[in-house]
C-alpha atoms as a PDB file:
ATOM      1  CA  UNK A   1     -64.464  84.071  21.380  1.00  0.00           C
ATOM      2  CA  UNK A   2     -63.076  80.498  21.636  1.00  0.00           C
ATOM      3  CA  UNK A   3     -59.715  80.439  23.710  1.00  0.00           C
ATOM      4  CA  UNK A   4     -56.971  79.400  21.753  1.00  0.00           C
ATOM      5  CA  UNK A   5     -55.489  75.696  22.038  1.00  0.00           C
ATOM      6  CA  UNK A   6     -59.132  73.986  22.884  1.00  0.00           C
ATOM      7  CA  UNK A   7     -59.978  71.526  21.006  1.00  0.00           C
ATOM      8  CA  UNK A   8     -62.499  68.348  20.781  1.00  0.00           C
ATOM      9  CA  UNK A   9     -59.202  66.320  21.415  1.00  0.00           C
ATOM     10  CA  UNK A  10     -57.986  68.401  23.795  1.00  0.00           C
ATOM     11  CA  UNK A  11     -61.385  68.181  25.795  1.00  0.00           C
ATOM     12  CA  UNK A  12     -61.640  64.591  25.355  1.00  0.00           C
ATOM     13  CA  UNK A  13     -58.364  63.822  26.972  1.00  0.00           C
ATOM     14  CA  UNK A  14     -58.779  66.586  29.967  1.00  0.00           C
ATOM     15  CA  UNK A  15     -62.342  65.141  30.405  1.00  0.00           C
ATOM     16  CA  UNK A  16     -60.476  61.217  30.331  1.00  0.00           C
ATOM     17  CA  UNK A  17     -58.083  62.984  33.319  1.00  0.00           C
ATOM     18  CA  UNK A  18     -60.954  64.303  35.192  1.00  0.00           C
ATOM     19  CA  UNK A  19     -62.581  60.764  35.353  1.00  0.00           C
ATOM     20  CA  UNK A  20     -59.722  59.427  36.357  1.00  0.00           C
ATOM     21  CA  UNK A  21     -59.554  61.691  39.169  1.00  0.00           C
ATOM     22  CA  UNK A  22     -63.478  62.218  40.226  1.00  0.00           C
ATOM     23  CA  UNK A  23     -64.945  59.640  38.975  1.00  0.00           C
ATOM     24  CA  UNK A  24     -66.913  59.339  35.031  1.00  0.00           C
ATOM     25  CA  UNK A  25     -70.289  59.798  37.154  1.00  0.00           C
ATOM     26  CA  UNK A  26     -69.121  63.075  38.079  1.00  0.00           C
ATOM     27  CA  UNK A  27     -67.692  64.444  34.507  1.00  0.00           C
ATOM     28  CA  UNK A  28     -69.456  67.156  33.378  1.00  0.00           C
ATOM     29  CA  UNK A  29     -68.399  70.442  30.378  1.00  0.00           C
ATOM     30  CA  UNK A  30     -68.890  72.666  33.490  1.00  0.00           C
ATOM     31  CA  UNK A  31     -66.029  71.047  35.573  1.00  0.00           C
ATOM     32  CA  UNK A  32     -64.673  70.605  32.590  1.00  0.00           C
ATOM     33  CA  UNK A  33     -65.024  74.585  31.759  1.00  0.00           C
ATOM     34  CA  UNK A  34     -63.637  75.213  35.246  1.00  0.00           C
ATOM     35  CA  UNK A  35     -60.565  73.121  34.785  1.00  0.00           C
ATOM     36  CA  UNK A  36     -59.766  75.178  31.592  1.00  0.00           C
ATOM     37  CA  UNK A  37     -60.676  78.503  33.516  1.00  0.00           C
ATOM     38  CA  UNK A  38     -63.302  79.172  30.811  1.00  0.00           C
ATOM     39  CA  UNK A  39     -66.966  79.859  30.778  1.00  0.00           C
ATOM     40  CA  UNK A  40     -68.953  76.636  29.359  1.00  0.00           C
ATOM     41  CA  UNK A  41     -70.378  78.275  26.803  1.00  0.00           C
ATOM     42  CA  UNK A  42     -66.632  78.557  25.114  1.00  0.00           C
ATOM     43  CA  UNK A  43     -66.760  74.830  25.223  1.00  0.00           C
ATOM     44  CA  UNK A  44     -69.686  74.550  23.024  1.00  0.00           C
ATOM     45  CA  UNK A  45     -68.081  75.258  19.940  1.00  0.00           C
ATOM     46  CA  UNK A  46     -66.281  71.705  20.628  1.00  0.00           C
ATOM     47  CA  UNK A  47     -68.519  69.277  22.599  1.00  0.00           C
ATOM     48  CA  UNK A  48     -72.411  69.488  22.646  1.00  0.00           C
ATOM     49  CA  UNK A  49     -73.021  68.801  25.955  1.00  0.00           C
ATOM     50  CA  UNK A  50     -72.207  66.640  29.009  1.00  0.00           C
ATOM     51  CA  UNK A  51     -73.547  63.259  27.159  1.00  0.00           C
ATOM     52  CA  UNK A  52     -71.120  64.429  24.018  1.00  0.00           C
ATOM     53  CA  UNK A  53     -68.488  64.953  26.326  1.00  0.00           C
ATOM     54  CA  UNK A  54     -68.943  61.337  28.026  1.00  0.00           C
ATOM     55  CA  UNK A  55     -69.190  59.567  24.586  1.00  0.00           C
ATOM     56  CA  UNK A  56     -65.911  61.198  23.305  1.00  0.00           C
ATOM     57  CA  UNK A  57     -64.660  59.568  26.358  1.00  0.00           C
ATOM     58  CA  UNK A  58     -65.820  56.476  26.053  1.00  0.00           C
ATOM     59  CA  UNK A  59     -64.945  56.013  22.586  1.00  0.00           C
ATOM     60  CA  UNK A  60     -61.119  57.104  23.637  1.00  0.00           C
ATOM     61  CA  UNK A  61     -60.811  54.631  26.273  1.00  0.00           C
ATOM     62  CA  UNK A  62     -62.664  51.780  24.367  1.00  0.00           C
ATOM     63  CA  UNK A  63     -59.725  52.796  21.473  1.00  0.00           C
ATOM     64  CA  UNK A  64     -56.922  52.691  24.564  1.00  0.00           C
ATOM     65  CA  UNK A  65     -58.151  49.947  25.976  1.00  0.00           C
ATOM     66  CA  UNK A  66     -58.391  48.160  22.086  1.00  0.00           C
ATOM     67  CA  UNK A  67     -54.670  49.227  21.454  1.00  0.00           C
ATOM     68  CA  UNK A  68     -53.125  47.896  24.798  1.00  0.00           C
ATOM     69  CA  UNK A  69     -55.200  44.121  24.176  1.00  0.00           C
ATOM     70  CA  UNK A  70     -53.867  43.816  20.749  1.00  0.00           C
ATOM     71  CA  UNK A  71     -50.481  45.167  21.886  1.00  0.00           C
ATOM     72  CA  UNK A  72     -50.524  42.310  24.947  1.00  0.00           C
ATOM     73  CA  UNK A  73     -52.032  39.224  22.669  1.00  0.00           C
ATOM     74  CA  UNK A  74     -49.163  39.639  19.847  1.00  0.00           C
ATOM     75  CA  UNK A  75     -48.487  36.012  19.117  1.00  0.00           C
ATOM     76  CA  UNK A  76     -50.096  34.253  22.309  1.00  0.00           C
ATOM     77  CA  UNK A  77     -52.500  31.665  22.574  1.00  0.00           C
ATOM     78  CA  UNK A  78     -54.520  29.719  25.177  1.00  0.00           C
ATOM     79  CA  UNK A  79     -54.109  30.133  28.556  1.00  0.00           C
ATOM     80  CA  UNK A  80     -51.227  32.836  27.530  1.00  0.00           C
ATOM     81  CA  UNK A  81     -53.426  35.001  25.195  1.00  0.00           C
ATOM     82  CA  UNK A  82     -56.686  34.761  27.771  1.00  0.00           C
ATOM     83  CA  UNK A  83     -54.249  35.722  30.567  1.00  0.00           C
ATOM     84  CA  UNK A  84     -52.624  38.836  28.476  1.00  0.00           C
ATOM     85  CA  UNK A  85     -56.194  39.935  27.465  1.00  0.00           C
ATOM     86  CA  UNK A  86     -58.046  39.490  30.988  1.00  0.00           C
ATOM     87  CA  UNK A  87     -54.576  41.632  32.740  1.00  0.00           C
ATOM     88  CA  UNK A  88     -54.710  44.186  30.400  1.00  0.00           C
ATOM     89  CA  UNK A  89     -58.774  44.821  31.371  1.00  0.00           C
ATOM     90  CA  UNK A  90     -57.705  44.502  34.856  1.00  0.00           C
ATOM     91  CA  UNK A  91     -54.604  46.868  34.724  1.00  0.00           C
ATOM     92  CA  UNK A  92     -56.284  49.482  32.731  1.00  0.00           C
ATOM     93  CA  UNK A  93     -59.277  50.193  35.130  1.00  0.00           C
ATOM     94  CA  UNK A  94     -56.067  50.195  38.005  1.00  0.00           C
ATOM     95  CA  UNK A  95     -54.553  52.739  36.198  1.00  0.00           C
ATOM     96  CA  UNK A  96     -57.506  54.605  35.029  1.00  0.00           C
ATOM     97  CA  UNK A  97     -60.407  53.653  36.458  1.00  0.00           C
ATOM     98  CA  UNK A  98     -62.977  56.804  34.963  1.00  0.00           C
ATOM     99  CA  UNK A  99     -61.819  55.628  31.620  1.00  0.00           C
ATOM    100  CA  UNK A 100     -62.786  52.282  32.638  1.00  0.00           C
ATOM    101  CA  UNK A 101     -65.859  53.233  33.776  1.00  0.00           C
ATOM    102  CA  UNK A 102     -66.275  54.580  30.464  1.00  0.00           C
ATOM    103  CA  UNK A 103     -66.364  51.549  28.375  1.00  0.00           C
ATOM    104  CA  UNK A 104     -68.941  50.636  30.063  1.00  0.00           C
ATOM    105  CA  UNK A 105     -71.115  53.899  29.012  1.00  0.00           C
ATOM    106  CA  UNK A 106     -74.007  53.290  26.667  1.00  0.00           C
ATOM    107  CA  UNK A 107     -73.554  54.424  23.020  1.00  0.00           C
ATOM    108  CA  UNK A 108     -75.768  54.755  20.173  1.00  0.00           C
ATOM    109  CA  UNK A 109     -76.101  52.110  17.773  1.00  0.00           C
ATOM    110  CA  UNK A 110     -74.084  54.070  15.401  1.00  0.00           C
ATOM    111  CA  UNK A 111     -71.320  55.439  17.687  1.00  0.00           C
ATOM    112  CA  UNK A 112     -70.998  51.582  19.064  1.00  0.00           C
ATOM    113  CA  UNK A 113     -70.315  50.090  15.288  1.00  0.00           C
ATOM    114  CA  UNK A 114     -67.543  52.734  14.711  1.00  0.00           C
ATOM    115  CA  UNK A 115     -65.734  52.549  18.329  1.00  0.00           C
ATOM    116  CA  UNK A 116     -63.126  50.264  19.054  1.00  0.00           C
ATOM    117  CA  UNK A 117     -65.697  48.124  20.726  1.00  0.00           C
ATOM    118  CA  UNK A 118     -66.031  45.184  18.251  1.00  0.00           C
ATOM    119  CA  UNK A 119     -61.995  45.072  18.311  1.00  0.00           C
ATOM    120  CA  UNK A 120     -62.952  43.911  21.966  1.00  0.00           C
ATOM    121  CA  UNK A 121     -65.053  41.613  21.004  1.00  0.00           C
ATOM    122  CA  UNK A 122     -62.611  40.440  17.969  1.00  0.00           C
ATOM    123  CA  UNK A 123     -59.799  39.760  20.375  1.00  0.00           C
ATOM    124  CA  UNK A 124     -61.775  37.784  22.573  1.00  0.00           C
ATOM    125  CA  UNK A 125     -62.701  35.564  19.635  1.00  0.00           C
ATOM    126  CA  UNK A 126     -58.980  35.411  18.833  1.00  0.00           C
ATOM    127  CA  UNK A 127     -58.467  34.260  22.223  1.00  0.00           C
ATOM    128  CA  UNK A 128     -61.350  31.325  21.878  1.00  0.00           C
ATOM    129  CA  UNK A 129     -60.117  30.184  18.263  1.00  0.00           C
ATOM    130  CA  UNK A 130     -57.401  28.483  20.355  1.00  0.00           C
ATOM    131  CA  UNK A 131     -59.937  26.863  22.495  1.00  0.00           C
ATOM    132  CA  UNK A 132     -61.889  25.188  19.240  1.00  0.00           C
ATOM    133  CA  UNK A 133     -65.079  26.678  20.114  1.00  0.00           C
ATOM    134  CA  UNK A 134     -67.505  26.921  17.439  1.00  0.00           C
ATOM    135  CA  UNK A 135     -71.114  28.934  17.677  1.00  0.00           C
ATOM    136  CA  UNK A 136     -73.424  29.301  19.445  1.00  0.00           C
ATOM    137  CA  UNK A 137     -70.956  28.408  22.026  1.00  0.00           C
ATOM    138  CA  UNK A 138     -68.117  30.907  21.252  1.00  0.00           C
ATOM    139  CA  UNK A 139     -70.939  33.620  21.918  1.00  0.00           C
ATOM    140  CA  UNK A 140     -71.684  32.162  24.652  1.00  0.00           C
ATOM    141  CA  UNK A 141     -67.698  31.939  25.994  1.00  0.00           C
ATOM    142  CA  UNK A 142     -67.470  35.618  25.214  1.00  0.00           C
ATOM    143  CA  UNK A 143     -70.294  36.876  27.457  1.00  0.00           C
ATOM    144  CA  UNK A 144     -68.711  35.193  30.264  1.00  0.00           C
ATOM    145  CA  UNK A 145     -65.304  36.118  29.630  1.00  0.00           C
ATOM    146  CA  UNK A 146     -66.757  40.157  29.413  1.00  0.00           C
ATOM    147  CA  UNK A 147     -68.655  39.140  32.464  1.00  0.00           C
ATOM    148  CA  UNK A 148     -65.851  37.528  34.650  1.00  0.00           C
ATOM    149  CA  UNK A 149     -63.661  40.139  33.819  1.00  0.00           C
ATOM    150  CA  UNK A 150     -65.835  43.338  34.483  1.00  0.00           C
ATOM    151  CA  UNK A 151     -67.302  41.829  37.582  1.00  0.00           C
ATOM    152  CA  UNK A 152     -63.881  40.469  39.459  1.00  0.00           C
ATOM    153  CA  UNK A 153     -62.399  44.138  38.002  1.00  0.00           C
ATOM    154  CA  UNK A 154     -65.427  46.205  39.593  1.00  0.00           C
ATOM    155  CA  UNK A 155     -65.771  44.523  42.703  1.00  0.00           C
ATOM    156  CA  UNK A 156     -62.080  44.685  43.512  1.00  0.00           C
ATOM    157  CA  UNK A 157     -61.971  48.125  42.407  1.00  0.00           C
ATOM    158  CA  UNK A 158     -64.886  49.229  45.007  1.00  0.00           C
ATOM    159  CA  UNK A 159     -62.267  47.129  47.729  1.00  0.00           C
ATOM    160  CA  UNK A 160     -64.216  44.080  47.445  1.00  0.00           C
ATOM    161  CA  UNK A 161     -61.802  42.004  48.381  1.00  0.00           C
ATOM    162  CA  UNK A 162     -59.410  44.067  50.167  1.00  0.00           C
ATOM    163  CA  UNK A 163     -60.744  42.603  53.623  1.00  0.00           C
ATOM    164  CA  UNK A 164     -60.046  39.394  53.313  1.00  0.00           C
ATOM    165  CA  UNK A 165     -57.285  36.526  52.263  1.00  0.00           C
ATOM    166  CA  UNK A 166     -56.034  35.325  50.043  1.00  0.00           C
ATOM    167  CA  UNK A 167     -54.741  38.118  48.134  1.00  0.00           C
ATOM    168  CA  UNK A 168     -56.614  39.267  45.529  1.00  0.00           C
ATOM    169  CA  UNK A 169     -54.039  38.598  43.039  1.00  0.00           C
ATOM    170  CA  UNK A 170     -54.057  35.011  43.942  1.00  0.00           C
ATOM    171  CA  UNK A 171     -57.963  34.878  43.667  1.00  0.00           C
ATOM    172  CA  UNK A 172     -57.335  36.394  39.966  1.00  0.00           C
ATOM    173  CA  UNK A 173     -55.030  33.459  39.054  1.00  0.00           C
ATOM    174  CA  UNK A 174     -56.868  30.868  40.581  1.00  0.00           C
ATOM    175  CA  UNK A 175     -60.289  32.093  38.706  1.00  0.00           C
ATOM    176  CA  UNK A 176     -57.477  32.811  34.757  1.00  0.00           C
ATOM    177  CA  UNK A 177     -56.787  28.846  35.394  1.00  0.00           C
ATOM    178  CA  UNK A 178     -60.516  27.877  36.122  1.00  0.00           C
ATOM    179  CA  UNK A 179     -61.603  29.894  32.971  1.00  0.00           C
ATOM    180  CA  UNK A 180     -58.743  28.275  31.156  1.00  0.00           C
ATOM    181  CA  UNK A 181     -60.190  24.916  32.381  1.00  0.00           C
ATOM    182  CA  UNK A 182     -63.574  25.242  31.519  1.00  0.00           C
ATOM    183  CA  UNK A 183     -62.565  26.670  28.013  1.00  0.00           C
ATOM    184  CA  UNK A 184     -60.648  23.528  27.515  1.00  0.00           C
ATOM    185  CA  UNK A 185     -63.489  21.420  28.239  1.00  0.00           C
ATOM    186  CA  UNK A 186     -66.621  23.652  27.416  1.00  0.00           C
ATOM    187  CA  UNK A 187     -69.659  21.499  28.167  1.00  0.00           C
ATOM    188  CA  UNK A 188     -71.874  20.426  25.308  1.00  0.00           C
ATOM    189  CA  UNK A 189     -75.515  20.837  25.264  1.00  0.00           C
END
């Protein structure tokens, strides 16, 4: 019998909670089933398995992550808008850094076209438009805005620069402004 109240949803969420506490690596439908004080098997009936469990995750904090960037670029541009975007990234994996992890978890083909993952890369786009950046370079501008953001949030996340001055925070602005920089003047082939 399926205790009453668990749901797919419900799952999803505690499973988003438990990443945030132990880390997405270590997210699995039995901690999950001990959490609930259930057997796993009663979980079944709602996620697949472990991998099902991770995607559902993923595809929440992709959507949460989505939500808060569009929220945050709401009639900015430039420097403003690339700022807003690259400190919501930044603040979410702070505040949540399983979920972050997350995002970064490999989908199928089919469960990466219906995410919120192209919003991502739709608001980054949104962000270059005000840069007058045309393709192949605005591909290119993308990647390393993705790439600068991830990397500067995962090392500083794993204390990378927690040894060391200037402040991290300082670092982060001085690197927004350099982006904001080479955006303006994006070299040509």
């Amino acid at each position: 019998m399926v205790r009453a109240g668990l749901t797919a949803e419900r799952l999803t969420r505690a499973g988003a909670e438990l990443a945030d506490e132990v880390g997405f690596e270590q997210v699995t439908v039995s901690e999950l089933a001990r959490r609930f004080d259930v057997r796993v098997a009663s979980l079944y009936s709602h996620v697949r398995n472990s991998e099902d469990l991770k995607t559902r995750i993923a595809l929440l904090a992709l959507e949460e992550l989505a939500d808060r960037g569009a929220a945050a670029l709401a009639g900015r541009a430039g420097k403003d808008a690339l700022t807003a975007l690259a400190d919501v990234y930044r603040d979410y994996a702070r505040e949540h850094p399983g979920r972050y992890a997350a995002t970064r978890f490999p989908l199928s083909p089919q469960a990466a076209a219906d995410s919120a993952g192209p919003r991502h890369a739709h608001m980054t786009r949104a962000i270059l438009r005000g840069y007058d950046l045309t393709e192949p370079d605005q591909t290119h501008a993308v990647r390393l805005l993705g790439s600068v953001f991830h990397g500067y949030v995962s090392l500083e996340l794993a204390g990378g620069f927690s040894h060391s001055a200037p402040d991290s925070q300082e670092s982060w602005t001085r690197i927004l402004d350099a982006l904001d920089s080479l955006l303006r003047n994006w070299p040509t082939p």
